[in-house]
C-alpha atoms as a PDB file:
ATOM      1  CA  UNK A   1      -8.500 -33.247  15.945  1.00  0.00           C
ATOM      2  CA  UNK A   2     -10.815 -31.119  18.256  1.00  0.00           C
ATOM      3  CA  UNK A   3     -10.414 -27.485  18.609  1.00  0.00           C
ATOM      4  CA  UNK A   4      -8.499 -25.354  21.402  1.00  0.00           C
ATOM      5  CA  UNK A   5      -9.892 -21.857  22.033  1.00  0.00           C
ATOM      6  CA  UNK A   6      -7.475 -20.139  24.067  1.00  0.00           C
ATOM      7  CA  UNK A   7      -8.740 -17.013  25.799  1.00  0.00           C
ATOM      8  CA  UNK A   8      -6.878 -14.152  27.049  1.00  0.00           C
ATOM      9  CA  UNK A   9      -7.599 -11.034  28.703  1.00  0.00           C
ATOM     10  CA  UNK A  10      -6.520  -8.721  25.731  1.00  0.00           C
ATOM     11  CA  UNK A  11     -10.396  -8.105  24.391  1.00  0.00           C
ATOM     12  CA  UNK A  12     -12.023  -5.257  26.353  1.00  0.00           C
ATOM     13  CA  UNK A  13     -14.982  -6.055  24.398  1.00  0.00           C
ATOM     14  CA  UNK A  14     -15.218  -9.486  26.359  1.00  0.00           C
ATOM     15  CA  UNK A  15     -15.300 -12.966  25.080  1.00  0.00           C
ATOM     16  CA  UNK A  16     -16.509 -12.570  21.068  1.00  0.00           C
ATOM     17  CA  UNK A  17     -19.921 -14.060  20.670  1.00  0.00           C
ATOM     18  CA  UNK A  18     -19.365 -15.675  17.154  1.00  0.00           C
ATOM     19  CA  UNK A  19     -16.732 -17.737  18.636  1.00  0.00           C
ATOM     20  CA  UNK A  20     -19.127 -20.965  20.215  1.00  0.00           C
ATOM     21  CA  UNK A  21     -17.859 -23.420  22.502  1.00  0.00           C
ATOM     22  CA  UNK A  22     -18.877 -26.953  20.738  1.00  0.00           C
ATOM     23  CA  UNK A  23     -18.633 -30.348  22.887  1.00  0.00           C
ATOM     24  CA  UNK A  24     -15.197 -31.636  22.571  1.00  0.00           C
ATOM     25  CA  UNK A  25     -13.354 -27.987  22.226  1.00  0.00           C
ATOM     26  CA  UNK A  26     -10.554 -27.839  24.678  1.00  0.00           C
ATOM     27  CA  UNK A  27     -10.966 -24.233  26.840  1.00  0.00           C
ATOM     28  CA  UNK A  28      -7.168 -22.906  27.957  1.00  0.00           C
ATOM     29  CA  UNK A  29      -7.370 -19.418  30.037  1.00  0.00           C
ATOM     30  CA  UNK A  30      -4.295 -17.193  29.704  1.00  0.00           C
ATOM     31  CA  UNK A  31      -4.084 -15.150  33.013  1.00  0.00           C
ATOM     32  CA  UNK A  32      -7.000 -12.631  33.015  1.00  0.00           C
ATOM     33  CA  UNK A  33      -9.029 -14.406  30.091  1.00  0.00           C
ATOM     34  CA  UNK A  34     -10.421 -16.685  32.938  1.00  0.00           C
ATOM     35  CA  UNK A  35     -12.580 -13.522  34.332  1.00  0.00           C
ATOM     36  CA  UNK A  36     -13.759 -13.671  30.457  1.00  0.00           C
ATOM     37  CA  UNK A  37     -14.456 -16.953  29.890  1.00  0.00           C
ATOM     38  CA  UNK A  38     -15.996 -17.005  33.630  1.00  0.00           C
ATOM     39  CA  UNK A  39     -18.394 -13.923  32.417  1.00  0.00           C
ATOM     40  CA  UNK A  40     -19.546 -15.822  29.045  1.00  0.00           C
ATOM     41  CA  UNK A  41     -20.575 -18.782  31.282  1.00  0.00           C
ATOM     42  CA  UNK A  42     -17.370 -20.807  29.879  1.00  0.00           C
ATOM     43  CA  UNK A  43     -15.693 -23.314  32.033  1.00  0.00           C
ATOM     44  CA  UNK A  44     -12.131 -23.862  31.486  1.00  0.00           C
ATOM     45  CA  UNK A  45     -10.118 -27.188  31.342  1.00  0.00           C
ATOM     46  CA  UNK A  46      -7.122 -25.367  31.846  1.00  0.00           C
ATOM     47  CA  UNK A  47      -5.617 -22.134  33.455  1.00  0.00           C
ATOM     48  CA  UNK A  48      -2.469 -20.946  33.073  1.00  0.00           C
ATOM     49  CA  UNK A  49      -0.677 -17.688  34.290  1.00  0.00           C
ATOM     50  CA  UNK A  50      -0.936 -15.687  37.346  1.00  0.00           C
ATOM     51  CA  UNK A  51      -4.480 -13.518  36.939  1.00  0.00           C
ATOM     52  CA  UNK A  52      -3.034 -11.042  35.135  1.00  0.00           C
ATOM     53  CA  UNK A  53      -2.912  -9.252  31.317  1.00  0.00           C
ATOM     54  CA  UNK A  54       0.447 -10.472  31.109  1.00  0.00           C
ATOM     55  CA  UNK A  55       1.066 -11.834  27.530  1.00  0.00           C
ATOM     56  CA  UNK A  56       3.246 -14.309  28.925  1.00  0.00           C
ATOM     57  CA  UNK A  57       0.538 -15.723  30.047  1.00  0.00           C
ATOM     58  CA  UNK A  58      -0.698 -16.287  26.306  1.00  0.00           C
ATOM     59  CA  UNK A  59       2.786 -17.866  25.180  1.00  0.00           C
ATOM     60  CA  UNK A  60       2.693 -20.268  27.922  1.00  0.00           C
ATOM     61  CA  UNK A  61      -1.320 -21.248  27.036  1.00  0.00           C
ATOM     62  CA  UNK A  62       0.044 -21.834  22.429  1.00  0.00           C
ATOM     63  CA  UNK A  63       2.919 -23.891  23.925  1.00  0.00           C
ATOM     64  CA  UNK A  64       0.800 -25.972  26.518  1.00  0.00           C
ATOM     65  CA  UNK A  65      -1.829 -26.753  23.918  1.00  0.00           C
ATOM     66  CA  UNK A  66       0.879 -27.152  21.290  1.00  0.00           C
ATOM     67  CA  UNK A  67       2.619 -30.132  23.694  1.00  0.00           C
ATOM     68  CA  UNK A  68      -1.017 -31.800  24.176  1.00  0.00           C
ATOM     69  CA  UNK A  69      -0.687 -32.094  20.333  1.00  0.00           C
ATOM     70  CA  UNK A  70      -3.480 -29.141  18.516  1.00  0.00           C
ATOM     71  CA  UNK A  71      -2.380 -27.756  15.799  1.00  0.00           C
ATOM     72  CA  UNK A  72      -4.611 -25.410  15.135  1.00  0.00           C
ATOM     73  CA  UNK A  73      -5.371 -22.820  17.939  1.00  0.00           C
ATOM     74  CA  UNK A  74      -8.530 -20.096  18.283  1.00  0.00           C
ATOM     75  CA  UNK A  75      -6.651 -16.874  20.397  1.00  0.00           C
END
């Protein structure tokens, strides 16, 4: 099954450089993660949340790429 990187806006370090985007990887953005993934030149398939650090925003990004069917998730 191909990989889901979800990224959130909890690292103030930014997006971690040993984690590499590979063709096929499925890119969900919890609220603020998009600025993230938008500063490490990442384009995401799918946003979810409203912008913010919210970790709602998280929950609702395991359970969306949870119903598409990965079961194993990079947060």
């Amino acid at each position: 099954m191909k990989r889901c990187i979800i990224i959130t806006a909890y690292n103030p370090h930014g997006f971690p450089s040993f984690i590499k985007q590979t063709e096929g990887d499925t890119v969900i953005c919890a609220d603020g993660g998009y600025h993230l993934a938008k500063e490490a030149g990442i384009r995401p398939d799918l946003i979810i949340g409203d912008f913010d650090s919210d970790p709602a925003g998280t929950c609702l990004a395991a359970a969306e790429a949870a119903e598409i069917g990965f079961n194993q998730l990079k947060v």
